[in-house]
Structure formats: C-alpha cells, structure tokens
C-alpha atoms as a PDB file:
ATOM      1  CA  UNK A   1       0.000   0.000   0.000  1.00  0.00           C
ATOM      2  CA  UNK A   2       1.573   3.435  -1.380  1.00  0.00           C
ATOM      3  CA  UNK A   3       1.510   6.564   1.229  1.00  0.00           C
ATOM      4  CA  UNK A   4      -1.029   8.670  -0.945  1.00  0.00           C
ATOM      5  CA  UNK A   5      -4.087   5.651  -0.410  1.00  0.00           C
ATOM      6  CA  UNK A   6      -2.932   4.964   2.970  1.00  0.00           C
ATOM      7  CA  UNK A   7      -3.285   8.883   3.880  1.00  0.00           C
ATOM      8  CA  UNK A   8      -6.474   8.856   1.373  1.00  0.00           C
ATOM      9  CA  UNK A   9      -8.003   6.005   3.966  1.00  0.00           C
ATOM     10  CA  UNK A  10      -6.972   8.006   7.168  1.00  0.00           C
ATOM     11  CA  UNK A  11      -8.644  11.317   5.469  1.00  0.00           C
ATOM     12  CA  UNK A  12     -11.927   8.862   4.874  1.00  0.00           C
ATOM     13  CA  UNK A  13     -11.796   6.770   8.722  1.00  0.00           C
ATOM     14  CA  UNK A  14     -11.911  10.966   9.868  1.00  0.00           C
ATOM     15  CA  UNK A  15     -14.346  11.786   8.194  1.00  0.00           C
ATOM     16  CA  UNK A  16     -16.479   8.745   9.085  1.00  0.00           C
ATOM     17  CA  UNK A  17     -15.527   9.618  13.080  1.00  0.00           C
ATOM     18  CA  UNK A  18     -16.733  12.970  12.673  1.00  0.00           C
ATOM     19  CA  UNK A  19     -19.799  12.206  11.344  1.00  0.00           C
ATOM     20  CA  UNK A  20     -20.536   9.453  13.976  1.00  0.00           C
ATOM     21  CA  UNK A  21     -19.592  12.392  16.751  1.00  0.00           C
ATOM     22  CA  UNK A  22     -21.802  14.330  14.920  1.00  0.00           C
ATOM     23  CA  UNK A  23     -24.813  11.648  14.911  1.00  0.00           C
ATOM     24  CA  UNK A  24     -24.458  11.138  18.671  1.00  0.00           C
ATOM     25  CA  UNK A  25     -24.359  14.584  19.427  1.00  0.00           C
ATOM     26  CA  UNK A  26     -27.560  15.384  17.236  1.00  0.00           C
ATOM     27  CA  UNK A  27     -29.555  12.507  18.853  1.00  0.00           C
ATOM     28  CA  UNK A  28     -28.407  14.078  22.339  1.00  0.00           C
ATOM     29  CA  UNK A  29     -29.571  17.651  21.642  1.00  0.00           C
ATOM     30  CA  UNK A  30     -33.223  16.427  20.245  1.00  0.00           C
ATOM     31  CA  UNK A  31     -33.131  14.206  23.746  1.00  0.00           C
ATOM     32  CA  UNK A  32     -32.309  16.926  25.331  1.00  0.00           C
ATOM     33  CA  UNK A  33     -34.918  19.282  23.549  1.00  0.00           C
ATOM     34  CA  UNK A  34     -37.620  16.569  24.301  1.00  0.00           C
ATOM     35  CA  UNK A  35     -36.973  16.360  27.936  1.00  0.00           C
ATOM     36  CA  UNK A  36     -37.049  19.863  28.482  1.00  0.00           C
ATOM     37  CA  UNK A  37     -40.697  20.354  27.382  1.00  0.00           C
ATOM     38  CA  UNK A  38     -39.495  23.208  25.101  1.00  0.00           C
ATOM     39  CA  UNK A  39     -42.732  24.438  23.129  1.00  0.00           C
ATOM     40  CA  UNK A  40     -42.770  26.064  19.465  1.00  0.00           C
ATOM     41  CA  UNK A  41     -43.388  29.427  21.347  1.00  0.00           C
ATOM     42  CA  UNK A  42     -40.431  29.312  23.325  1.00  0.00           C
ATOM     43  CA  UNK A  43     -37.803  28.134  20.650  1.00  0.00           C
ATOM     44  CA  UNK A  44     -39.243  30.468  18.273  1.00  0.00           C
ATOM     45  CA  UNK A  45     -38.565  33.011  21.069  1.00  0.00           C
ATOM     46  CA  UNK A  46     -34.448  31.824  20.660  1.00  0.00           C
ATOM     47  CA  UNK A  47     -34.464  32.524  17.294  1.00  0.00           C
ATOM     48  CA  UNK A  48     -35.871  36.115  17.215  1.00  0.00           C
ATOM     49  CA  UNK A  49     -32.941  36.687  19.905  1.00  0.00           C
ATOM     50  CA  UNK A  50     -30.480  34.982  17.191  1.00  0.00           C
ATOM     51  CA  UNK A  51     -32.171  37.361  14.224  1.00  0.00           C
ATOM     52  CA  UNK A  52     -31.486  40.304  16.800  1.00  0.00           C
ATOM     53  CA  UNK A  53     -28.266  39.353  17.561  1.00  0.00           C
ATOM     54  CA  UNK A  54     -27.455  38.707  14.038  1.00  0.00           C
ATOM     55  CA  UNK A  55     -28.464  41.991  12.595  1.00  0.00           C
ATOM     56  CA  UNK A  56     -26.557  43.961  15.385  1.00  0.00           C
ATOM     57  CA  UNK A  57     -23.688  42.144  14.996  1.00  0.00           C
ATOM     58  CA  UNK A  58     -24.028  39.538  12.160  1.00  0.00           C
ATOM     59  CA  UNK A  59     -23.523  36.594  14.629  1.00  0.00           C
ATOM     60  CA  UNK A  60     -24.391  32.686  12.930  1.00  0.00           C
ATOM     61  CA  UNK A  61     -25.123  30.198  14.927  1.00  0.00           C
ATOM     62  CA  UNK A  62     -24.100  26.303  14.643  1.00  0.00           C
ATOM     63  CA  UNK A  63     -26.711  24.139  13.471  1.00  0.00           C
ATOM     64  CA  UNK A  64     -26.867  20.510  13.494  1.00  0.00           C
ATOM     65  CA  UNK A  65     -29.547  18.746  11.190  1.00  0.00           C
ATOM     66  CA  UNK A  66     -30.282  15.366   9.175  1.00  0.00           C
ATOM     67  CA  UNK A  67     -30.437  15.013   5.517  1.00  0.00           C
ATOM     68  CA  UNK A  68     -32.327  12.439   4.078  1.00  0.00           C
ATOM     69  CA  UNK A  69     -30.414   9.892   1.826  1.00  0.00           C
ATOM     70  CA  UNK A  70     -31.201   7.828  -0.537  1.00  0.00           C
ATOM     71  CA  UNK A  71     -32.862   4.860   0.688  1.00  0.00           C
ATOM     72  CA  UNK A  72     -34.495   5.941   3.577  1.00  0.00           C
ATOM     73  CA  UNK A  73     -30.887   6.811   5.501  1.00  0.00           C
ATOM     74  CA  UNK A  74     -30.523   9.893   7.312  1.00  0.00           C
ATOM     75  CA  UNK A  75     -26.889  11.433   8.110  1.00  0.00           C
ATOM     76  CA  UNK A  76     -26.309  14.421  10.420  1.00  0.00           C
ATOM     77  CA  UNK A  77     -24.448  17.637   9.042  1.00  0.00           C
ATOM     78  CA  UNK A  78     -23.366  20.571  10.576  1.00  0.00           C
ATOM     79  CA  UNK A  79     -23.256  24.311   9.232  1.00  0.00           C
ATOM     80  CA  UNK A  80     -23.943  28.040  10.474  1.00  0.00           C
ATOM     81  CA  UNK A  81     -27.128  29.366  10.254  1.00  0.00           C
ATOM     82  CA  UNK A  82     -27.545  33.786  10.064  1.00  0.00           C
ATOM     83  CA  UNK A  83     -31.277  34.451  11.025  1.00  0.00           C
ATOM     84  CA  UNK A  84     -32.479  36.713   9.496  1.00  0.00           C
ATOM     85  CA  UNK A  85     -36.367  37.189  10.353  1.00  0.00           C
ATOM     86  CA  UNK A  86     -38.422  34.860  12.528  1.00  0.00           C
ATOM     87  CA  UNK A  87     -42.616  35.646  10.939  1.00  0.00           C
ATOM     88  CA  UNK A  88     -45.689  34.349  12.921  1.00  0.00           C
ATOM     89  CA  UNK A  89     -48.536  33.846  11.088  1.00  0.00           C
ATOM     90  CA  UNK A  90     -51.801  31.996  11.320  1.00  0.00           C
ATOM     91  CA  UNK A  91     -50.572  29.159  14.042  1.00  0.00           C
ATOM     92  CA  UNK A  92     -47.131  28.608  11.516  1.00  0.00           C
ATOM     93  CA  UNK A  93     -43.484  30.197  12.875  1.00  0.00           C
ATOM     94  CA  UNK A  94     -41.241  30.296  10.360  1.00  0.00           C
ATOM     95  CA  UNK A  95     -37.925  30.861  10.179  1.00  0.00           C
ATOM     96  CA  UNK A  96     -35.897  32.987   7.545  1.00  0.00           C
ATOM     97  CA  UNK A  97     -32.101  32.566   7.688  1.00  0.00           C
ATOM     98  CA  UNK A  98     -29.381  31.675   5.389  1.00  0.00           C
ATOM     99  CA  UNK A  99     -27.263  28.374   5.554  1.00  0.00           C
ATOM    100  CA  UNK A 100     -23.476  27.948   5.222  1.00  0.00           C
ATOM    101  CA  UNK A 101     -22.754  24.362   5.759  1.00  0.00           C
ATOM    102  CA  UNK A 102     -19.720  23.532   7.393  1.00  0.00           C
ATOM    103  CA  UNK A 103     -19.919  19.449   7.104  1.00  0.00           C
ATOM    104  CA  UNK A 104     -21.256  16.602   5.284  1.00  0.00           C
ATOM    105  CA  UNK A 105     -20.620  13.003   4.900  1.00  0.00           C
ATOM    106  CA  UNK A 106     -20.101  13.651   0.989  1.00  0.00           C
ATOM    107  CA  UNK A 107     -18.059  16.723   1.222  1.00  0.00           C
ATOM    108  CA  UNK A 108     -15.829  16.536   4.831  1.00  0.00           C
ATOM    109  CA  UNK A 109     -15.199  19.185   6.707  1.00  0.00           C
ATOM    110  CA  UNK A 110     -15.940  22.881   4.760  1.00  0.00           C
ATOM    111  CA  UNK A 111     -13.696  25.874   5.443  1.00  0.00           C
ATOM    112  CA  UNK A 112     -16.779  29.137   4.849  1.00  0.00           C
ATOM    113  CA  UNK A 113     -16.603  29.905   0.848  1.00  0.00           C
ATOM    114  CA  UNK A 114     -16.128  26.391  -0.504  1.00  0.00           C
ATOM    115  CA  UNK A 115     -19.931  26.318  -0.997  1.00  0.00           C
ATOM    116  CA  UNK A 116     -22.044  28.800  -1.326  1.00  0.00           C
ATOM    117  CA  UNK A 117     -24.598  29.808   1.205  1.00  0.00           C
ATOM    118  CA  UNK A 118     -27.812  28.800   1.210  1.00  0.00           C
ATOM    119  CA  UNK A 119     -31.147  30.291   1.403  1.00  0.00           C
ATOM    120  CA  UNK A 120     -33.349  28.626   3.641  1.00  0.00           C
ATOM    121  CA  UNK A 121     -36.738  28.595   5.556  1.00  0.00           C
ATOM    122  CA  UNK A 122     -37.319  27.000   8.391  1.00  0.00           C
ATOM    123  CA  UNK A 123     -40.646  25.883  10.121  1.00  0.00           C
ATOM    124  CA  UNK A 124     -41.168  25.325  13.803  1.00  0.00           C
ATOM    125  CA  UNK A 125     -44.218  23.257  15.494  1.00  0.00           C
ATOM    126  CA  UNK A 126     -44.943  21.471  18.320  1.00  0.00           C
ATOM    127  CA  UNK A 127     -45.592  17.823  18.220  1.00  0.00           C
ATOM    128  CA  UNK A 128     -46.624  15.085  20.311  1.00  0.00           C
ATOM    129  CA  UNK A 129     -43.834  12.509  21.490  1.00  0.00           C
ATOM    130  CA  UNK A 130     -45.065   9.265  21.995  1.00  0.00           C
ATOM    131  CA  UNK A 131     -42.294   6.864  23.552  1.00  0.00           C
ATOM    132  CA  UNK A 132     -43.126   5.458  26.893  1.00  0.00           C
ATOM    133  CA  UNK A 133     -45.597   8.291  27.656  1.00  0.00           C
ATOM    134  CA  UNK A 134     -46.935  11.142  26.079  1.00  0.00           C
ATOM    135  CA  UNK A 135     -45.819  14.473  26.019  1.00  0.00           C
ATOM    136  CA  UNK A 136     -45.273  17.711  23.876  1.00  0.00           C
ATOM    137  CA  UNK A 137     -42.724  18.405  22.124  1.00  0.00           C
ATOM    138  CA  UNK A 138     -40.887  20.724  19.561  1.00  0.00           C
ATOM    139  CA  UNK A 139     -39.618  20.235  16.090  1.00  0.00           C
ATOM    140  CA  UNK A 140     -37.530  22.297  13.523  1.00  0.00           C
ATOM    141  CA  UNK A 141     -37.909  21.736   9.749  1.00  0.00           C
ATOM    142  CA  UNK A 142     -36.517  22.829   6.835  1.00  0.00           C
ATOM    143  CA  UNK A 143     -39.946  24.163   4.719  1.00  0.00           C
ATOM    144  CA  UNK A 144     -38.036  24.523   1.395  1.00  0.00           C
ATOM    145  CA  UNK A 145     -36.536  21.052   1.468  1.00  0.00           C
ATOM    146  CA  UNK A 146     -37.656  18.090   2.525  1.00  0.00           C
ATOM    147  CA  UNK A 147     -34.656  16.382   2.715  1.00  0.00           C
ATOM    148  CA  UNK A 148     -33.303  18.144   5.604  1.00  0.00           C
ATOM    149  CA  UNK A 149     -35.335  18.053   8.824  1.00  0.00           C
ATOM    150  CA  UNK A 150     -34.677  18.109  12.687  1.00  0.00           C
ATOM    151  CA  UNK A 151     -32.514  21.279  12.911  1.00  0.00           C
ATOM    152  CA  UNK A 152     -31.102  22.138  16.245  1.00  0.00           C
ATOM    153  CA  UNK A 153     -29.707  25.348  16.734  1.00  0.00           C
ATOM    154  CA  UNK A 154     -27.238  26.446  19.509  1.00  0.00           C
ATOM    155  CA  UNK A 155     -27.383  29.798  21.443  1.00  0.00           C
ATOM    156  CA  UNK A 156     -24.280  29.346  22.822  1.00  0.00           C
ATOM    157  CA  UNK A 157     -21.634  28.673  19.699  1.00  0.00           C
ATOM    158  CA  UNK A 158     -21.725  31.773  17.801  1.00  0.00           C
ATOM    159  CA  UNK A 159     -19.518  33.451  15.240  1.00  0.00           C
ATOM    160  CA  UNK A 160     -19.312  36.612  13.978  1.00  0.00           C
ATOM    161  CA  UNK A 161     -16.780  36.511  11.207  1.00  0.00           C
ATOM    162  CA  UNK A 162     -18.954  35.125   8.566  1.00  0.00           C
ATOM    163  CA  UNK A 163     -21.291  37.135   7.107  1.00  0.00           C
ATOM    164  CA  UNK A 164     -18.816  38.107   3.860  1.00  0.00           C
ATOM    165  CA  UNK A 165     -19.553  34.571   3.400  1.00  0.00           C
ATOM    166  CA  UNK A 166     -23.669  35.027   3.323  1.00  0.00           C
END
C-alpha cells in the first residue's frame, strides 16, 4: 500500500468519526430538547434573539440537522445558520435565515466559501412525542426542502466573522 491511499483512507476513517460524533451529538440535543418540554413558542422566542443578535452584529449560529439519503438513511451535518427574520402567522413560525454548511458526509469538513450559502426557511411546530408516555414536544424543519429536517440550533456557539460569506 503506497503513502497517498494509505493517507487517502486516514482522510476517509476521519471523516467517518466525525460524522458518527456528529450523529451522537444530534440525537443528544433532540433528547435533550424533548426532555425539556421546550414548546414552538419558546424556541421560536431563541431565534428572534439569534435574528437580533445577528443583525446587530451579524452573529451565525451552529446548526446541526439530518439530511435524508437515498434509501431511507438519514446522516447528520453541521453548518452556520444567520437568522435573518423569525414571521408568525396563522398558528405557523417560520424561520428565515441563510445556511453555510460547514460538514457533510459527501463533502468533509468545509472551510466558509467552498460552498455557497444557502437560502433557507425553516418551520417550527410542536408535536406530540409518543415513547413510553406522552408528552409535547418541539420540532424544527426545513420548509423549502424536505430532505433536511430536525434542525437544532445552539445559542451558545456563535460566530461573527462570517457574514462576507452570506
């Protein structure tokens, strides 16, 4: 085995550990979100801080989400998310921000400008978790695409050095 495919292998088993860090650490925040009780009015109530925050002083947030794969598989990725309005209307919060992911299976690890940023709207509800009991819960989609859904956004990992990048 030459150097280049050994180093090619140790580049792939990295990113394969970072996604299963990311994975684990997804399915801990949603736990976490769950147990809390956190309604739709309450998380909505975090992102019009982030939207405030992020007009005075361009701040993005890190987001974790899934993307549905092919064959029914669904992969966490990671990214920064700039809020830009949070509209409530008729029962339906939604979320207006723009998307600068930062990892993905396919792609590794992204350094801001290797993809473009992307537009994206975001819709919060409650919903009803059934597991052992019953409770309510809250969820984050992504209205525009279907494909990525259960977005978790963190208040307390924020950057402010990439809005040239939006």
């Amino acid at each position: 085995m030459d150097s280049t495919s050994l180093f090619a292998d140790y580049a792939r088993w990295q990113r394969f550990q970072r996604q299963d860090q990311l994975h684990r650490e997804h399915n801990a925040a949603v736990r976490k979100l769950a147990e809390s009780g956190a309604m739709a009015s309450r998380v909505a109530e975090g992102y019009r801080s982030m939207a405030e925050k992020g007009a005075a002083e361009g701040a993005c947030y890190r987001t974790l989400f899934l993307r549905q794969r092919p064959h029914e598989t669904s992969l966490a990725c990671e990214g920064w998310l700039f809020v830009r309005r949070v509209l409530s209307e008729g029962g339906i919060t939604r979320v207006r921000g723009t998307l600068l992911e930062s990892f993905t299976l396919e792609d590794g690890s992204l350094t801001p400008g290797d993809k473009p940023a992307i537009k994206v709207t975001l819709d919060i509800y409650d919903e009803i978790l059934v597991k052992r009991t019953m409770k309510m819960g809250c969820r984050i989609d992504r209205q525009d695409d279907d494909r990525d859904r259960h977005f978790i956004t963190f208040l307390d990992s924020v950057r402010g050095d990439l809005r040239q990048h939006m």
